[in-house]
C-alpha atoms as a PDB file:
ATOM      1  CA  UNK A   1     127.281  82.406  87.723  1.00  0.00           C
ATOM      2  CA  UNK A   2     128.910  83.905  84.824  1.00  0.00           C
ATOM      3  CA  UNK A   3     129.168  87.681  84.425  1.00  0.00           C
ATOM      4  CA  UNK A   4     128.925  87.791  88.370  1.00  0.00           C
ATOM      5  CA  UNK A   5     131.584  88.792  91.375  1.00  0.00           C
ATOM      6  CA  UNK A   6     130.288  85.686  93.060  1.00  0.00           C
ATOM      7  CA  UNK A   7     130.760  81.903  91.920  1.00  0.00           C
ATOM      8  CA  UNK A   8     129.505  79.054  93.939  1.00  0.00           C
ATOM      9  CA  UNK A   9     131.878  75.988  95.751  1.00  0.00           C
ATOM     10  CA  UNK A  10     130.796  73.280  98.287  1.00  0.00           C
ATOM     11  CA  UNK A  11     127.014  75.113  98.331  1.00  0.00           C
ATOM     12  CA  UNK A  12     128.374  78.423  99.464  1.00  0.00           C
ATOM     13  CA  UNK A  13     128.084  81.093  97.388  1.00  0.00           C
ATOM     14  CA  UNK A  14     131.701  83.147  97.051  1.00  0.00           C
ATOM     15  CA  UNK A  15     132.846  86.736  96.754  1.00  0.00           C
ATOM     16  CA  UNK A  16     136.388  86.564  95.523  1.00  0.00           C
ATOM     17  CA  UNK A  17     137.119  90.195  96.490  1.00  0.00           C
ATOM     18  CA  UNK A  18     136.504  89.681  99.840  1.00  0.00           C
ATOM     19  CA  UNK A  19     139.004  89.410 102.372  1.00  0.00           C
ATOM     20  CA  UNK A  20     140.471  85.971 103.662  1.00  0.00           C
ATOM     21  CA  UNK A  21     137.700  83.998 105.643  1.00  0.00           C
ATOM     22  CA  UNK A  22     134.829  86.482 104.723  1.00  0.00           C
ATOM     23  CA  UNK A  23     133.115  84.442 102.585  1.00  0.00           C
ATOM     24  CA  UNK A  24     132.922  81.606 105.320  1.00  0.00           C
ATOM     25  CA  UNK A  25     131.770  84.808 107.650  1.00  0.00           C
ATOM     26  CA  UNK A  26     128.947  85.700 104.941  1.00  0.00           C
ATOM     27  CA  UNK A  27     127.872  82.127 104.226  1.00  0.00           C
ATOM     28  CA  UNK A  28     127.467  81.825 108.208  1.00  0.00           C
ATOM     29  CA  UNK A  29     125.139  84.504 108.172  1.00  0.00           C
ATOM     30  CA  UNK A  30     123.499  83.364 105.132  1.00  0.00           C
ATOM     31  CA  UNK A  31     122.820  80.295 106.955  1.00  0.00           C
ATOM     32  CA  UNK A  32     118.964  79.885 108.348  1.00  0.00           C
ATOM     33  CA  UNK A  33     118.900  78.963 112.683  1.00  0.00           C
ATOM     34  CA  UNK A  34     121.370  78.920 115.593  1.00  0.00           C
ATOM     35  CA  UNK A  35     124.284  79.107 113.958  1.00  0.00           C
ATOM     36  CA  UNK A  36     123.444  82.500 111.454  1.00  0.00           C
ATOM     37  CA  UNK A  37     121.748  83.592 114.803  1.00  0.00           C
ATOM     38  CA  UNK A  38     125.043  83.152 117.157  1.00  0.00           C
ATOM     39  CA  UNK A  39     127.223  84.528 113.921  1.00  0.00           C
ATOM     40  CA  UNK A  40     125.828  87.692 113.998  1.00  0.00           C
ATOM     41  CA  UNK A  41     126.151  88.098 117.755  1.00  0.00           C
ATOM     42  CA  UNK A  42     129.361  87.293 117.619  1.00  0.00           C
ATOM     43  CA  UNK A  43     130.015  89.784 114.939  1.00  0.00           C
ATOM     44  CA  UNK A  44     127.996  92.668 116.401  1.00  0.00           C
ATOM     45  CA  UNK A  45     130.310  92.121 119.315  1.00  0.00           C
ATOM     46  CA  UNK A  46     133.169  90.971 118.773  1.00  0.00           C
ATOM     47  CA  UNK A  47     134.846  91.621 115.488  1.00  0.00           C
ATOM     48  CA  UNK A  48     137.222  94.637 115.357  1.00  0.00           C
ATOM     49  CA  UNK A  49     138.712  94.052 112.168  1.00  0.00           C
ATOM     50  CA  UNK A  50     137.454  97.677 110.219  1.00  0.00           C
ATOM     51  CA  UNK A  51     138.194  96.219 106.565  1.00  0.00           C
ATOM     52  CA  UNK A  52     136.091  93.397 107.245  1.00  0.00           C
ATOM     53  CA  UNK A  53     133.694  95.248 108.791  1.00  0.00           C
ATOM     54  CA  UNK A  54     133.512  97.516 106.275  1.00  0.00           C
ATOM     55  CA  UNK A  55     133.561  95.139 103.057  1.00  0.00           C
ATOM     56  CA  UNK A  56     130.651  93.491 104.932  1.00  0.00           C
ATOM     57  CA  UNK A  57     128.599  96.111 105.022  1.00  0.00           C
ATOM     58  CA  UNK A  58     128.804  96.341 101.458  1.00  0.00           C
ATOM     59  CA  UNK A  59     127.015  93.035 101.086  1.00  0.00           C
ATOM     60  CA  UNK A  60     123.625  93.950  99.578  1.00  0.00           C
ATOM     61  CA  UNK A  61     122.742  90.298  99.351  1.00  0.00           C
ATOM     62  CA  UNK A  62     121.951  90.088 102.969  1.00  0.00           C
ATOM     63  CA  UNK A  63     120.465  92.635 105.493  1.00  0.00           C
ATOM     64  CA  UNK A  64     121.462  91.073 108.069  1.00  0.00           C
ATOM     65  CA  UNK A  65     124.933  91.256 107.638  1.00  0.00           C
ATOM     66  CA  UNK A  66     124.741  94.763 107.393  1.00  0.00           C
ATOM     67  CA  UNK A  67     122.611  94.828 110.747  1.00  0.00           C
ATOM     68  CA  UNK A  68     125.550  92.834 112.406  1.00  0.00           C
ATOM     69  CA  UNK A  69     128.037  95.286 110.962  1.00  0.00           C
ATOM     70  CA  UNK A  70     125.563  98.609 111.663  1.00  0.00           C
ATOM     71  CA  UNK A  71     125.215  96.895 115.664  1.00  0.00           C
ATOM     72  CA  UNK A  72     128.889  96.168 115.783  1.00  0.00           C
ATOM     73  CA  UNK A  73     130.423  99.095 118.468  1.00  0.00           C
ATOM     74  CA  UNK A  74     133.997  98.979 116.374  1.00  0.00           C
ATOM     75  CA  UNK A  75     132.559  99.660 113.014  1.00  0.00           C
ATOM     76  CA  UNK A  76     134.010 102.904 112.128  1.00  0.00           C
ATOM     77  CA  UNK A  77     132.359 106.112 111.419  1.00  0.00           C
ATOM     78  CA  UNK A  78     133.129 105.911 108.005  1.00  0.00           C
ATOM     79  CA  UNK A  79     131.128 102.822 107.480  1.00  0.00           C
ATOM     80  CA  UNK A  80     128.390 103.892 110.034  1.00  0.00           C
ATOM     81  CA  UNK A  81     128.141 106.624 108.148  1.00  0.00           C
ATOM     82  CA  UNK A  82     127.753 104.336 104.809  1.00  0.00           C
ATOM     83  CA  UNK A  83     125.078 102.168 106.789  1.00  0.00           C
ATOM     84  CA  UNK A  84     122.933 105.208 108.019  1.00  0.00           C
ATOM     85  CA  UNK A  85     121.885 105.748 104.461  1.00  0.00           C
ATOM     86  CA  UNK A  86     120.935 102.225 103.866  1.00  0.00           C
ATOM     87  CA  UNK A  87     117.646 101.452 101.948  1.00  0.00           C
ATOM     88  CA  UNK A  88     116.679  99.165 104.882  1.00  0.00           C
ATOM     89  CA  UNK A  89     115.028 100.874 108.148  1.00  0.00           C
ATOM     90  CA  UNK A  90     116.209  98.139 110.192  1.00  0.00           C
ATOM     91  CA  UNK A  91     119.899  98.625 109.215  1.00  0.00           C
ATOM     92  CA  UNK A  92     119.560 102.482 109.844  1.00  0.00           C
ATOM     93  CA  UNK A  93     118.117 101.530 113.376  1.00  0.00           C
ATOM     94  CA  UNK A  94     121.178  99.401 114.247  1.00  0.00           C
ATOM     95  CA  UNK A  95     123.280 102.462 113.448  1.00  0.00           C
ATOM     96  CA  UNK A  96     120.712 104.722 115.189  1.00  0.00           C
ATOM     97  CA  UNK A  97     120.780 102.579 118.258  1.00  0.00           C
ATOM     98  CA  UNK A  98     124.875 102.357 117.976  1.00  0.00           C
ATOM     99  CA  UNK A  99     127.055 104.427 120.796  1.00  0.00           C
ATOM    100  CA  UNK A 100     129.237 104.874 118.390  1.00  0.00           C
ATOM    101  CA  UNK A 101     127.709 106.700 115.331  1.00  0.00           C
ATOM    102  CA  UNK A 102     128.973 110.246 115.046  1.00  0.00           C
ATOM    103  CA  UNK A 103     127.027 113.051 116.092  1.00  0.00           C
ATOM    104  CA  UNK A 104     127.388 114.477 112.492  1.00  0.00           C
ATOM    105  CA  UNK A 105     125.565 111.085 111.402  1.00  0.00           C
ATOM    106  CA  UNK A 106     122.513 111.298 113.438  1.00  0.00           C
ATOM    107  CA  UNK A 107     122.064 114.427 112.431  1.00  0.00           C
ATOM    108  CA  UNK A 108     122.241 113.592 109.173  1.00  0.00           C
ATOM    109  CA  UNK A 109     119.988 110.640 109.577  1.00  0.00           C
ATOM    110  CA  UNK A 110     117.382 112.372 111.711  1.00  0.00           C
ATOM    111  CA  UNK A 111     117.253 115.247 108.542  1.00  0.00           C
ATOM    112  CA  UNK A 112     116.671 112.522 106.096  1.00  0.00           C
ATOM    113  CA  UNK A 113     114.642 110.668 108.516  1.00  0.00           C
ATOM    114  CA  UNK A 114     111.886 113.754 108.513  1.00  0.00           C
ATOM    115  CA  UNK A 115     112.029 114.525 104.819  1.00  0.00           C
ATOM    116  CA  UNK A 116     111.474 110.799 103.743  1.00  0.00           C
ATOM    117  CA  UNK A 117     108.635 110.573 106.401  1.00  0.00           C
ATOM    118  CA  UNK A 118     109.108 106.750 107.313  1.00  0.00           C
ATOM    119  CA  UNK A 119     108.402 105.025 110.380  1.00  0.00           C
ATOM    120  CA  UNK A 120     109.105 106.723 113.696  1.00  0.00           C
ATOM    121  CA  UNK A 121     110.696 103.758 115.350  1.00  0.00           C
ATOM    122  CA  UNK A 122     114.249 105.108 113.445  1.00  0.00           C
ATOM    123  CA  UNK A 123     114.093 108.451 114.543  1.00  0.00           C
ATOM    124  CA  UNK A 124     113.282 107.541 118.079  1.00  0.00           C
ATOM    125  CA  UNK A 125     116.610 105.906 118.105  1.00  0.00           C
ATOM    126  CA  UNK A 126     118.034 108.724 116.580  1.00  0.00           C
ATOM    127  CA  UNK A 127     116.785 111.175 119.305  1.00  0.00           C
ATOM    128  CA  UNK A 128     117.694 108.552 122.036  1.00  0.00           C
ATOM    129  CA  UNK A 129     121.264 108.191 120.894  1.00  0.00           C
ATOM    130  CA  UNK A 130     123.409 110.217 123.088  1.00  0.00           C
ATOM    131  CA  UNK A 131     125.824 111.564 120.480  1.00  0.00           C
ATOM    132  CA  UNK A 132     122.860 113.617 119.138  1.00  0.00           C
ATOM    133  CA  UNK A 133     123.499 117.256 119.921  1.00  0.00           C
ATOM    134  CA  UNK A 134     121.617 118.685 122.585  1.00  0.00           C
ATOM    135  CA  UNK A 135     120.549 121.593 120.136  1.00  0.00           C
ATOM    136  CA  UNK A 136     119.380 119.194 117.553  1.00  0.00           C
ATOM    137  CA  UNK A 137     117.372 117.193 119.717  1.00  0.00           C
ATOM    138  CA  UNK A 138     115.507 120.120 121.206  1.00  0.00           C
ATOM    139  CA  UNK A 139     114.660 121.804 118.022  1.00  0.00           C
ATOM    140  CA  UNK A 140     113.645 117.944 117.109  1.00  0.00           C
ATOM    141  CA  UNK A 141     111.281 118.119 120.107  1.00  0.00           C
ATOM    142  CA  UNK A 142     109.917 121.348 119.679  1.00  0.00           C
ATOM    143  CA  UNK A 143     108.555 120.322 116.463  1.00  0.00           C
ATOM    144  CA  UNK A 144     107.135 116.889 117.288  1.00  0.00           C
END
């Protein structure tokens, strides 16, 4: 692929700035069944590596890396906070559903949320979260 970040080897399709074993991480992911399936598990889970994390999230190639990474309870607020503005609702519900996203996040989110008008099944989440603010939820509920 020339005049691209990525290259391909063995049929997997390489970043070379990404970290050491992230590629075989994203190509797992990639990957259609079980094993993509059990991957992201895993990785909503278990990884607490916050570079890796992070660079995945970054991965516009695949949403559901950045659903494993938005899911994951030791991404860090940074990168939650990267995630919550994500063009894809089901990435901001992973971070809307995560115990970990700052309050100043949801907020955020549940603002843009409102003004952009898209499906309700985000700012549910939002409102369920219980890092929301009590005052920001009840002025939520007052006007819906």
């Amino acid at each position: 692929m020339r005049g691209s970040n990525q290259y391909r080897a063995r049929g997997q399709t390489l970043t070379p700035s990404l970290p050491a074993g992230a590629n075989g991480l994203l190509s797992q992911a990639r990957g259609a069944g079980p094993r993509g399936q059990s991957w992201r598990r895993s990785l909503d889970t278990d990884s607490d590596d916050h570079q890796l994390l992070a660079t995945l999230a970054g991965d516009q190639t695949s949403s559901t890396t950045r659903m494993a990474v938005a899911a994951n309870p030791h991404t860090d607020p940074a990168t939650l906070r990267q995630l919550a503005r994500d063009d894809n609702q089901m990435v901001r519900l992973e971070v809307a559903d995560n115990p970990h996203t700052p309050p100043e996040t949801l907020v955020e989110m549940l603002h843009r949320e409102q003004v952009g008008d898209t499906d309700s099944c985000v700012t549910e989440a939002i409102a369920s979260n219980p890092n929301l603010p009590a005052a920001t939820l009840a002025m939520w509920q007052l006007a819906h």
